[in-house]
Every structure is written in C-alpha cells, then in structure tokens.
PDB file of N, CA and C in Angstrom:
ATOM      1  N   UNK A   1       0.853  -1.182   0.000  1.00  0.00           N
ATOM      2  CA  UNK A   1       0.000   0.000   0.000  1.00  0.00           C
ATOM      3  C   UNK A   1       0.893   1.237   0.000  1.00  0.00           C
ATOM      4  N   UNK A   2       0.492   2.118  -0.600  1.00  0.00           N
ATOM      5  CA  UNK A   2       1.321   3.168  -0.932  1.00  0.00           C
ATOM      6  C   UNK A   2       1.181   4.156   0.380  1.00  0.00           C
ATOM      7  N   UNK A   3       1.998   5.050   0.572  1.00  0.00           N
ATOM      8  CA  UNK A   3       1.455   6.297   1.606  1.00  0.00           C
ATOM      9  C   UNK A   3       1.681   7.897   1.106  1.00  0.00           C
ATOM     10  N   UNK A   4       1.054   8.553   0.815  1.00  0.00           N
ATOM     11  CA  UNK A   4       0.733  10.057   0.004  1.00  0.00           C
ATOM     12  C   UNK A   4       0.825  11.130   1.069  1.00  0.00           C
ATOM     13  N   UNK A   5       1.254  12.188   1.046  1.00  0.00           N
ATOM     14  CA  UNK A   5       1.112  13.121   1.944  1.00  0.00           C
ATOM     15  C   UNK A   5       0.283  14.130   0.851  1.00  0.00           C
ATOM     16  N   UNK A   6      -0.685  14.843   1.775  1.00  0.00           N
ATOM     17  CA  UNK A   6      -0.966  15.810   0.969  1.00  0.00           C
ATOM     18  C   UNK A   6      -0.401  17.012   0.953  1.00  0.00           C
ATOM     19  N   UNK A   7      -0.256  18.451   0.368  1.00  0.00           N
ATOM     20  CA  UNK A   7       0.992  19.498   0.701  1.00  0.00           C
ATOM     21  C   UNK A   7       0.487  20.363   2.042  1.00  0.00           C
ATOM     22  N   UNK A   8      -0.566  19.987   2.797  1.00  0.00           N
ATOM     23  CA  UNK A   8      -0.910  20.312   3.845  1.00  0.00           C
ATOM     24  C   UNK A   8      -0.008  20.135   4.990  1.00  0.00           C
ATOM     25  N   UNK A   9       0.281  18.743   4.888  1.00  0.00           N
ATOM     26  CA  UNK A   9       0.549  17.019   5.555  1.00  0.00           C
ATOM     27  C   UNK A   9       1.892  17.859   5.698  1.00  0.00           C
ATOM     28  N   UNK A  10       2.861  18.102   4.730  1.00  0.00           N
ATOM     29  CA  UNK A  10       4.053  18.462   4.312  1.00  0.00           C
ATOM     30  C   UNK A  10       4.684  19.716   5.025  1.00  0.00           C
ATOM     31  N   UNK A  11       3.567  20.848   4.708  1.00  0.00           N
ATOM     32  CA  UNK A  11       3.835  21.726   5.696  1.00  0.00           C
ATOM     33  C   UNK A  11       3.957  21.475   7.068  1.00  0.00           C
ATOM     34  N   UNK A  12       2.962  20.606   7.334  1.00  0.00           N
ATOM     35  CA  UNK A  12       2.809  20.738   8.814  1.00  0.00           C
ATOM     36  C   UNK A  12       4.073  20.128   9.618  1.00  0.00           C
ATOM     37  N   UNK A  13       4.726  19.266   8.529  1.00  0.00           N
ATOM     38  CA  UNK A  13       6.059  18.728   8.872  1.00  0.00           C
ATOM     39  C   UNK A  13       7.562  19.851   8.839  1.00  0.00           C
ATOM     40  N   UNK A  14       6.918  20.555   8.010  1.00  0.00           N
ATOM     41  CA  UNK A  14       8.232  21.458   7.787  1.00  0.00           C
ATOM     42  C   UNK A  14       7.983  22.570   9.239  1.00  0.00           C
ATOM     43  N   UNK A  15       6.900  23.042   9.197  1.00  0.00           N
ATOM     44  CA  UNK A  15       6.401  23.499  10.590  1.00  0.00           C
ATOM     45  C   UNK A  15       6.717  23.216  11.726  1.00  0.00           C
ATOM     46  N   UNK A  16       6.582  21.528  11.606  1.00  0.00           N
ATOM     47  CA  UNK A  16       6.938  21.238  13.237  1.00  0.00           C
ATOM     48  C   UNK A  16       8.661  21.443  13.239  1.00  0.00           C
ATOM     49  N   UNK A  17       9.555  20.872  12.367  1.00  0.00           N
ATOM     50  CA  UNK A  17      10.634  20.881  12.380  1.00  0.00           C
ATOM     51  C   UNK A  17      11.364  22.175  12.707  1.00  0.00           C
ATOM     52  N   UNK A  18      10.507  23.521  12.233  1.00  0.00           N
ATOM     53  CA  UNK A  18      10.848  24.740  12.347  1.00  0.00           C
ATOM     54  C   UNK A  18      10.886  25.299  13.474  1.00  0.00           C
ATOM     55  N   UNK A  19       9.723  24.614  14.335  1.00  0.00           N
ATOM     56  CA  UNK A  19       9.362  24.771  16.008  1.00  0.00           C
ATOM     57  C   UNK A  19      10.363  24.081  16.590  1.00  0.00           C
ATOM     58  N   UNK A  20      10.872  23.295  16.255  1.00  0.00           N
ATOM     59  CA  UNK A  20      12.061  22.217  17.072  1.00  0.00           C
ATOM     60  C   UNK A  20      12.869  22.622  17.172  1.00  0.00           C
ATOM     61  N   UNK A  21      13.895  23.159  16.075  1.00  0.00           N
ATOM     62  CA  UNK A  21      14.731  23.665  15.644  1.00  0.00           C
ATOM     63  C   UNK A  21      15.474  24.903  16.536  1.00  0.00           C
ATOM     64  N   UNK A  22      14.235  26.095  16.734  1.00  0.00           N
ATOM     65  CA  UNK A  22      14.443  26.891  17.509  1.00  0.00           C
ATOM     66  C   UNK A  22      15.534  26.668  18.805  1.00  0.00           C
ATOM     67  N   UNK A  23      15.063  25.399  19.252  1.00  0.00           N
ATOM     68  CA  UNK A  23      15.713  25.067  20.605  1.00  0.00           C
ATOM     69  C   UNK A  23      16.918  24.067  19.711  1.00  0.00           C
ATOM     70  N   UNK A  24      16.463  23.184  19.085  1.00  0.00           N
ATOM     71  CA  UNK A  24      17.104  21.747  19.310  1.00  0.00           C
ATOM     72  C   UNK A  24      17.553  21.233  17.704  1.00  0.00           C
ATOM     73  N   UNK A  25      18.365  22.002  16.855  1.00  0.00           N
ATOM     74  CA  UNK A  25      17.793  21.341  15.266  1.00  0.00           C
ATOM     75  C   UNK A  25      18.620  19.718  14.872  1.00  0.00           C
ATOM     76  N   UNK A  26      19.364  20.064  15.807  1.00  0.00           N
ATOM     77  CA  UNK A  26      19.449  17.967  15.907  1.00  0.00           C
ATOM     78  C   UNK A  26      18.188  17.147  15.865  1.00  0.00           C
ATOM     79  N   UNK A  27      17.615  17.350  17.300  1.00  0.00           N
ATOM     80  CA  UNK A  27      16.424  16.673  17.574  1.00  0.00           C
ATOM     81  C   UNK A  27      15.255  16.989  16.637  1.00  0.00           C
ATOM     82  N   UNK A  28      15.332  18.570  16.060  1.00  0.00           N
ATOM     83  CA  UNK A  28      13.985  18.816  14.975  1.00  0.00           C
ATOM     84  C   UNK A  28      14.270  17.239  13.665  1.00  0.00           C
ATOM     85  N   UNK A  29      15.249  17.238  13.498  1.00  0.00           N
ATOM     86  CA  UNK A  29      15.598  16.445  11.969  1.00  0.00           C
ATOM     87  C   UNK A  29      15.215  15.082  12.351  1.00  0.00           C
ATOM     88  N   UNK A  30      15.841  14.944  13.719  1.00  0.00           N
ATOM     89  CA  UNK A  30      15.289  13.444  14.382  1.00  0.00           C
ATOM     90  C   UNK A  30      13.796  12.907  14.624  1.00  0.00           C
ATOM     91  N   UNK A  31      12.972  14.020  15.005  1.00  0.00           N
ATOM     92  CA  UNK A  31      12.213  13.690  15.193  1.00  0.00           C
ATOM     93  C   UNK A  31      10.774  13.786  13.994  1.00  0.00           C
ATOM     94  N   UNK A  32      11.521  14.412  13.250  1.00  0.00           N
ATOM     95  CA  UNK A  32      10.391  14.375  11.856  1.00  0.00           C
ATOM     96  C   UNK A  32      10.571  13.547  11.269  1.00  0.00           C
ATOM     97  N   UNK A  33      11.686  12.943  11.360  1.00  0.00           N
ATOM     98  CA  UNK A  33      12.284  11.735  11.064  1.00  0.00           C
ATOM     99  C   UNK A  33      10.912  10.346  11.441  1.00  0.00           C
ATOM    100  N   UNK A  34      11.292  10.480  12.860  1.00  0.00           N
ATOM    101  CA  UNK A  34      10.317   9.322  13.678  1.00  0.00           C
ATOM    102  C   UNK A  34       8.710   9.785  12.743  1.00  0.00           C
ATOM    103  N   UNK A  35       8.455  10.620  13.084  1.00  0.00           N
ATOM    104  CA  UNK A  35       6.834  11.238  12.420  1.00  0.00           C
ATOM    105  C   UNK A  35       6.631  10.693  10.921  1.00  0.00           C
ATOM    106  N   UNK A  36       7.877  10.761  10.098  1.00  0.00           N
ATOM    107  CA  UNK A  36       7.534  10.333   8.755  1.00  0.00           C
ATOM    108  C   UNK A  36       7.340   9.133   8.874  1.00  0.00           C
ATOM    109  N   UNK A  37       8.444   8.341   9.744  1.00  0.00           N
ATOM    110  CA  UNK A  37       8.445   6.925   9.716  1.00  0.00           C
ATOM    111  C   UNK A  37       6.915   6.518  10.245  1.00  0.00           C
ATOM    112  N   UNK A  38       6.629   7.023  11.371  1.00  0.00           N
ATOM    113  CA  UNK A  38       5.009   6.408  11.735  1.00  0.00           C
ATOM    114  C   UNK A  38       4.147   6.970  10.594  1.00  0.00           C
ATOM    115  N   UNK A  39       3.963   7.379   9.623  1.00  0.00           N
ATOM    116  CA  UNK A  39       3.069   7.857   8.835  1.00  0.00           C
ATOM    117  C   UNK A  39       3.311   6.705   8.049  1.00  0.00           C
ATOM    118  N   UNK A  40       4.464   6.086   7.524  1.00  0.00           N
ATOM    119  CA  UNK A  40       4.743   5.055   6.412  1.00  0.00           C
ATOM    120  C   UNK A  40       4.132   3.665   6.946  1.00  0.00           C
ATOM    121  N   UNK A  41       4.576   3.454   8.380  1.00  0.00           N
ATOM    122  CA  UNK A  41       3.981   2.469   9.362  1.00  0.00           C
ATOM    123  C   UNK A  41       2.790   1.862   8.818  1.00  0.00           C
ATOM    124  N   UNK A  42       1.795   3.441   8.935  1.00  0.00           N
ATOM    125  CA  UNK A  42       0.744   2.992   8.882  1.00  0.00           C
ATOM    126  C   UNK A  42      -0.164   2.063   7.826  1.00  0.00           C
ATOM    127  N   UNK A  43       0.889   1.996   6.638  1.00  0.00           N
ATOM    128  CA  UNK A  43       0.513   1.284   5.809  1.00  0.00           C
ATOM    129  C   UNK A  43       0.241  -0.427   5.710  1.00  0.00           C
ATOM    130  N   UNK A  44       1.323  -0.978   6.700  1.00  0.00           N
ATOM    131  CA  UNK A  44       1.415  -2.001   7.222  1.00  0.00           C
ATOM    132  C   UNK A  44       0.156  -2.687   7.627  1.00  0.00           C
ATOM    133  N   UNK A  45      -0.750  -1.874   8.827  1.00  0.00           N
ATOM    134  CA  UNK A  45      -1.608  -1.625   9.858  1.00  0.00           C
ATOM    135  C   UNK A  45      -2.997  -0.855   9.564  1.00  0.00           C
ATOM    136  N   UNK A  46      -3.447  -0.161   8.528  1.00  0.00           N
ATOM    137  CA  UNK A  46      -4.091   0.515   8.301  1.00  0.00           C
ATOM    138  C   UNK A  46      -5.731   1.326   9.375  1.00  0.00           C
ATOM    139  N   UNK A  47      -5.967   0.014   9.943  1.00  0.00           N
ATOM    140  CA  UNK A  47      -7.051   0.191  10.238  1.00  0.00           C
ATOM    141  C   UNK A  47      -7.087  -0.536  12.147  1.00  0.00           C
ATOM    142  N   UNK A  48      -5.477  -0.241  12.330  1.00  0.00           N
ATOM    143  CA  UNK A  48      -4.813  -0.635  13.334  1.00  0.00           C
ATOM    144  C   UNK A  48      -5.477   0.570  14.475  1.00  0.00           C
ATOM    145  N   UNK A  49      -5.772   2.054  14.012  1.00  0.00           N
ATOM    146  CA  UNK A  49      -6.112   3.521  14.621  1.00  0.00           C
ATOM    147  C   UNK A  49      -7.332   3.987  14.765  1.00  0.00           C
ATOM    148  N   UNK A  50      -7.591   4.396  15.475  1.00  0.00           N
ATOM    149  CA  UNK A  50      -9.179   4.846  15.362  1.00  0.00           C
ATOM    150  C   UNK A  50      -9.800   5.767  14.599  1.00  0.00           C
ATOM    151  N   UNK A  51     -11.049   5.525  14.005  1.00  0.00           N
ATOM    152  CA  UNK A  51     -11.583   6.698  13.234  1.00  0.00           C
ATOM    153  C   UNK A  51     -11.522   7.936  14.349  1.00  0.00           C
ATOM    154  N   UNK A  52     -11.456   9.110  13.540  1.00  0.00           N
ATOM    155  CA  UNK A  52     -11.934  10.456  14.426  1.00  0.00           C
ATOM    156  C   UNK A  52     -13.206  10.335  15.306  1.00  0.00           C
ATOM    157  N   UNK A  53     -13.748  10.339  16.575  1.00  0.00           N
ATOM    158  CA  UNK A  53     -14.950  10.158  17.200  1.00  0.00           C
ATOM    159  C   UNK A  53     -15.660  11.676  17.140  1.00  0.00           C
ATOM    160  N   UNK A  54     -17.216  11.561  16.680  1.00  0.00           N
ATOM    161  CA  UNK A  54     -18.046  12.762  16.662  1.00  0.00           C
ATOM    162  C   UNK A  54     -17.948  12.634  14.783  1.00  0.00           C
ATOM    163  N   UNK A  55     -17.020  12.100  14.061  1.00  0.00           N
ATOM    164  CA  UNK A  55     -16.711  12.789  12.593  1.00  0.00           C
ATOM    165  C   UNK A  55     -17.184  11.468  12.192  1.00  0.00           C
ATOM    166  N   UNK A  56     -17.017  10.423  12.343  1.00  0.00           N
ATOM    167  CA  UNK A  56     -17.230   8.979  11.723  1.00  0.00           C
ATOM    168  C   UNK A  56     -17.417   9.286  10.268  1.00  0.00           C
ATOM    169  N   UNK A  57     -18.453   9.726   9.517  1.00  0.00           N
ATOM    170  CA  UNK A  57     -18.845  10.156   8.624  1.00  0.00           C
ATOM    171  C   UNK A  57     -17.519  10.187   7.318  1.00  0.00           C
ATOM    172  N   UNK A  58     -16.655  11.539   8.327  1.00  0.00           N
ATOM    173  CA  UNK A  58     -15.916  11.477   7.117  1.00  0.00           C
ATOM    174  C   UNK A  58     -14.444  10.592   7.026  1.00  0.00           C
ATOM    175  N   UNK A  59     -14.333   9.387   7.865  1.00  0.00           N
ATOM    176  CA  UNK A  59     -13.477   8.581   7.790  1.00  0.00           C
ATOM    177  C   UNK A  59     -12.712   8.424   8.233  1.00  0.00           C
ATOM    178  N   UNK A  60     -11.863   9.670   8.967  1.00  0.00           N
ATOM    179  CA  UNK A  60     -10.625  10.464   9.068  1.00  0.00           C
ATOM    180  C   UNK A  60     -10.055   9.386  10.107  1.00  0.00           C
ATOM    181  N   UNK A  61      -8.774   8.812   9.934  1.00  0.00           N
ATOM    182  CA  UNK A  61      -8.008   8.034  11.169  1.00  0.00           C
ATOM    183  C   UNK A  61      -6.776   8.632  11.473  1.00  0.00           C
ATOM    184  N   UNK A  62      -6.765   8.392  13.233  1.00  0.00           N
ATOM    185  CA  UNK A  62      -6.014   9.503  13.844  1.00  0.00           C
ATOM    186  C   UNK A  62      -4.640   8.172  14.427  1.00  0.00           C
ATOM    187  N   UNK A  63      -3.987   8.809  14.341  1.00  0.00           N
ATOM    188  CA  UNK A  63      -2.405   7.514  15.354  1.00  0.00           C
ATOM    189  C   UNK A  63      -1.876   8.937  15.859  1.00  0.00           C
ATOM    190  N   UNK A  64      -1.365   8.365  16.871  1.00  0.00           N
ATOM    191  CA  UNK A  64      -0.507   9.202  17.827  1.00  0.00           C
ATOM    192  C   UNK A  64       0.545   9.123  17.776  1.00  0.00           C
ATOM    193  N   UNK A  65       1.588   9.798  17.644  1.00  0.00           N
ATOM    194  CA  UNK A  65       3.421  10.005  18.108  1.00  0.00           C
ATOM    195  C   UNK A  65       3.360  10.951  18.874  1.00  0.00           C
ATOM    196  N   UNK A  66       3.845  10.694  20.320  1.00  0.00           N
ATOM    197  CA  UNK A  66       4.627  11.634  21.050  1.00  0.00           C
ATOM    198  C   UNK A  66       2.609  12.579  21.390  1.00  0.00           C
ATOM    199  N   UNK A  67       3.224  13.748  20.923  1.00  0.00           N
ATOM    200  CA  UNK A  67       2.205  14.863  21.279  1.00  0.00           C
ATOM    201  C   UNK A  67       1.902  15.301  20.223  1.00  0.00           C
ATOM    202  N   UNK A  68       1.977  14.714  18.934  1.00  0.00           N
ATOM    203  CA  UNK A  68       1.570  14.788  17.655  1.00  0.00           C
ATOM    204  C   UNK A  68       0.261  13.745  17.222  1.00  0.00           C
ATOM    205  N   UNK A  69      -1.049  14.069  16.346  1.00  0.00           N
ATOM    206  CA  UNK A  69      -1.233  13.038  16.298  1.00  0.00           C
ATOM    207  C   UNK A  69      -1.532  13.503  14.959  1.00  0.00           C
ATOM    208  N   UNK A  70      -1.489  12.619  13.598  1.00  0.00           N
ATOM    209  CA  UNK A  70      -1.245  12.341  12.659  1.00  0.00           C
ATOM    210  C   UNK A  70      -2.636  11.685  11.562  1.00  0.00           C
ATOM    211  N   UNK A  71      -3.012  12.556  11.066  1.00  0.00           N
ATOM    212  CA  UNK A  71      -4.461  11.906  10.514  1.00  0.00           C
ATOM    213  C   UNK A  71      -4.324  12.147   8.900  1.00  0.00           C
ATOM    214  N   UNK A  72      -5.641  10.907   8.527  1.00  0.00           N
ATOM    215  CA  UNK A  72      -4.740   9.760   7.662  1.00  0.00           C
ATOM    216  C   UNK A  72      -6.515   9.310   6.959  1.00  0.00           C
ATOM    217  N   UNK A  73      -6.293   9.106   5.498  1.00  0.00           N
ATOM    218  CA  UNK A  73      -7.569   8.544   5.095  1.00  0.00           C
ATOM    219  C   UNK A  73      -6.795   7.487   4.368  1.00  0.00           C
ATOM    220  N   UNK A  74      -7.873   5.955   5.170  1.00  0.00           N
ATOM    221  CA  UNK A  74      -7.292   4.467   4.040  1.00  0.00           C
ATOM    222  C   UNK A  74      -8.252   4.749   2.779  1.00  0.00           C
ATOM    223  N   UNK A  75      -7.387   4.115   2.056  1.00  0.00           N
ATOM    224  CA  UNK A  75      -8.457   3.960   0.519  1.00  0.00           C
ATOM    225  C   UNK A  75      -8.216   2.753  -0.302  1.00  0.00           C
ATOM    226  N   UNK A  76      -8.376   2.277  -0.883  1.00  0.00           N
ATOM    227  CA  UNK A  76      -8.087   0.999  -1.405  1.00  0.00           C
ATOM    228  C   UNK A  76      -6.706   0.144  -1.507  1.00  0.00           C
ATOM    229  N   UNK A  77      -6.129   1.622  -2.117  1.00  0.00           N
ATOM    230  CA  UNK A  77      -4.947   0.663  -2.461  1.00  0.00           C
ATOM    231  C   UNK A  77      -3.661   1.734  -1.860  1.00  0.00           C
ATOM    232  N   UNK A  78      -4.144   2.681  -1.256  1.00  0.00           N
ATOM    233  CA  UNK A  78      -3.080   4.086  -0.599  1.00  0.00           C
ATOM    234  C   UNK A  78      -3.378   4.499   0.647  1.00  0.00           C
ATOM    235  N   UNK A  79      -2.690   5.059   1.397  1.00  0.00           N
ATOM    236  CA  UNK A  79      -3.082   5.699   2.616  1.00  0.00           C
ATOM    237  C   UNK A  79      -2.619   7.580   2.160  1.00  0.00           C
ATOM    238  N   UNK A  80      -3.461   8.395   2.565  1.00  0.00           N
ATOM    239  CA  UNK A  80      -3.145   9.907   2.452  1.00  0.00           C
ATOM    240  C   UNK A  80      -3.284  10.153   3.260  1.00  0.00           C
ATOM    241  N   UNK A  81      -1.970  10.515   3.966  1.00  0.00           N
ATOM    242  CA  UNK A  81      -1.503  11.574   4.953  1.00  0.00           C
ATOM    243  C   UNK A  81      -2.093  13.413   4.912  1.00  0.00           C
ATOM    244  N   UNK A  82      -3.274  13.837   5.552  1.00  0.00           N
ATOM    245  CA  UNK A  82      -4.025  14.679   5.049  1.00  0.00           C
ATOM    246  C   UNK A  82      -3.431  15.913   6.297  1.00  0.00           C
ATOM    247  N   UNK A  83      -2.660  15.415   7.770  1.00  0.00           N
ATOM    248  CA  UNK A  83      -2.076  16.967   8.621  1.00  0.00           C
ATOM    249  C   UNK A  83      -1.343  15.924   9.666  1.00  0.00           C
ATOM    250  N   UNK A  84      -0.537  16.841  10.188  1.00  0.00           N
ATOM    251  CA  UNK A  84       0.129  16.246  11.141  1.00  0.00           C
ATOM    252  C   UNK A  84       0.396  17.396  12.206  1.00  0.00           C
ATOM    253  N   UNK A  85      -0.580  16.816  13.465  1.00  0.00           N
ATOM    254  CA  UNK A  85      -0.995  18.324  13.966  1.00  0.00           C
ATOM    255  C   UNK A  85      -0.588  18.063  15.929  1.00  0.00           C
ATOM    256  N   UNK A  86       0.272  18.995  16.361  1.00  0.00           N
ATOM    257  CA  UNK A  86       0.008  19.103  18.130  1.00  0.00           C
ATOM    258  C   UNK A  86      -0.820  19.066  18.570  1.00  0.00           C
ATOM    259  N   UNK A  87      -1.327  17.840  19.155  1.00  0.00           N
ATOM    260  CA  UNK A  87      -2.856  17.775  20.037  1.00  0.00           C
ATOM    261  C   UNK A  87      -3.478  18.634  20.582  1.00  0.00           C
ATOM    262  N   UNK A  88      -2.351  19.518  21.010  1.00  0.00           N
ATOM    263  CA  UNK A  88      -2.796  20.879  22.022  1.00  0.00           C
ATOM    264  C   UNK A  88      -3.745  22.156  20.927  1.00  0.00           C
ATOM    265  N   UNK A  89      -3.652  21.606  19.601  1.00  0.00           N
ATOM    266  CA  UNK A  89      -4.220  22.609  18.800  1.00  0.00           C
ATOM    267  C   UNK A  89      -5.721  21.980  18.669  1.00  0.00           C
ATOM    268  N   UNK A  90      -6.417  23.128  18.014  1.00  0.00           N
ATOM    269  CA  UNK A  90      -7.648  23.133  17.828  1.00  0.00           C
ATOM    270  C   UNK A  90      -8.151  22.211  16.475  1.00  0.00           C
ATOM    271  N   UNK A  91      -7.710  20.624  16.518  1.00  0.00           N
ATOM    272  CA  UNK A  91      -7.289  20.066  15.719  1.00  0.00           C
ATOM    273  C   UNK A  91      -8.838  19.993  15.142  1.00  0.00           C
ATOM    274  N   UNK A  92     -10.021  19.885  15.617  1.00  0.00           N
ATOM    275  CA  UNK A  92     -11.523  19.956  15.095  1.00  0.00           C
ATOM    276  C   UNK A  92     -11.710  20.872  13.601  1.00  0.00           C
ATOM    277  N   UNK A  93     -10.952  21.874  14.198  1.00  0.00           N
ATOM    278  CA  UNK A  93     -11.234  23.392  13.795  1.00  0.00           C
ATOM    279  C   UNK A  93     -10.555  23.313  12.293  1.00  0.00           C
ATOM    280  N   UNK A  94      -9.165  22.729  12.315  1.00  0.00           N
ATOM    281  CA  UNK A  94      -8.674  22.487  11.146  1.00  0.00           C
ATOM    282  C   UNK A  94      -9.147  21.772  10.056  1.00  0.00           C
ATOM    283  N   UNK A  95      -9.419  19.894  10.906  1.00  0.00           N
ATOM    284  CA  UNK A  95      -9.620  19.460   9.922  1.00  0.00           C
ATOM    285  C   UNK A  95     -11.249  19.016   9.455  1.00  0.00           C
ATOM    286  N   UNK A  96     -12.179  19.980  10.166  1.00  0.00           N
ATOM    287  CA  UNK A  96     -13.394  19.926   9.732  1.00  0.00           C
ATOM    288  C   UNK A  96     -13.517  21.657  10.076  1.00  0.00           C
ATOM    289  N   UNK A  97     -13.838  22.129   9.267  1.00  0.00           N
ATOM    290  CA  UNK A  97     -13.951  23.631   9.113  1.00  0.00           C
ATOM    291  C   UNK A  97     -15.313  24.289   8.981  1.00  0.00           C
ATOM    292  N   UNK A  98     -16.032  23.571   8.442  1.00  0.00           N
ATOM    293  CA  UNK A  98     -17.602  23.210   8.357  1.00  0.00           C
ATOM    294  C   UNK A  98     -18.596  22.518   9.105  1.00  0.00           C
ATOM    295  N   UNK A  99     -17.968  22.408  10.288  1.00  0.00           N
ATOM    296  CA  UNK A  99     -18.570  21.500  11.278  1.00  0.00           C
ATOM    297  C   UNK A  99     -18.872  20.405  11.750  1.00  0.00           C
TER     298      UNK A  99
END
C-alpha cells in the first residue's frame, strides 16, 4: 500500500521541524524523522487507529506520536496523509472547518 502526503501534511512537517529547531535542530531532523516513519507504518496496519470520534462520517483516522497526532484517510490501495498536527491545537477546527 502506498502512503501520500498531501501538501498540507508536508507543511505541517516542515512546521513542526521549524518549532524544534528553535531550541534543538538535531532533535527537529530526528524527530520528523520518527513522524515520517510512523506515517509510512501505517501502511502495514491501516485500520490498526481509530476513526476520528463525533466525525465517523468522514473517515478520518487519527495515530498518535509523542504529542503529535497524525491523521490519515485508508483507501483501497493508498493511505493519504491529510495533517500532522500538536494535540494541544484546535485540531476539530482544522480538519473539519464546516462543522
């Protein structure tokens, strides 16, 4: 199974790395590192994570790293990596915008 980021997904990686960095840019490279790797993971496992709860509807599956959690639509034959977001954010708000 393949794994896709979307250029959302991408930013949010270059983002976090940028936040790391500040303090630590060893550990930023390391640890986007780990984040990509659990995103590829998930291909293995697909349906290993839970759907989003309250959203069911629109599919969305969430895995956790660290204080990141990482959401993800399966599809037949790919997984798309759709944000990769700090829990502490208003992660609703992002990835349902419409309610």
């Amino acid at each position: 199974m393949n794994v896709d980021f979307t250029s959302a997904a991408e930013a949010d990686l270059e983002a976090i790395a940028d936040h790391i960095a500040r303090d630590n840019p060893t550990r930023a490279l390391s640890f986007v590192r780990e984040l990509y790797e659990r995103c590829l993971d998930i291909a293995d496992m697909p349906d290993a994570w839970p759907i989003v709860p309250r959203y069911e509807h629109h599919r969305i599956r969430r895995r956790v790293h660290g204080r990141y959690l990482i959401f993800y639509l399966k599809g037949y034959d790919r997984i798309t990596i759709l944000h990769i977001l700090n829990g502490a954010m208003n992660v609703e708000a992002i990835l349902f915008p419409e309610g």
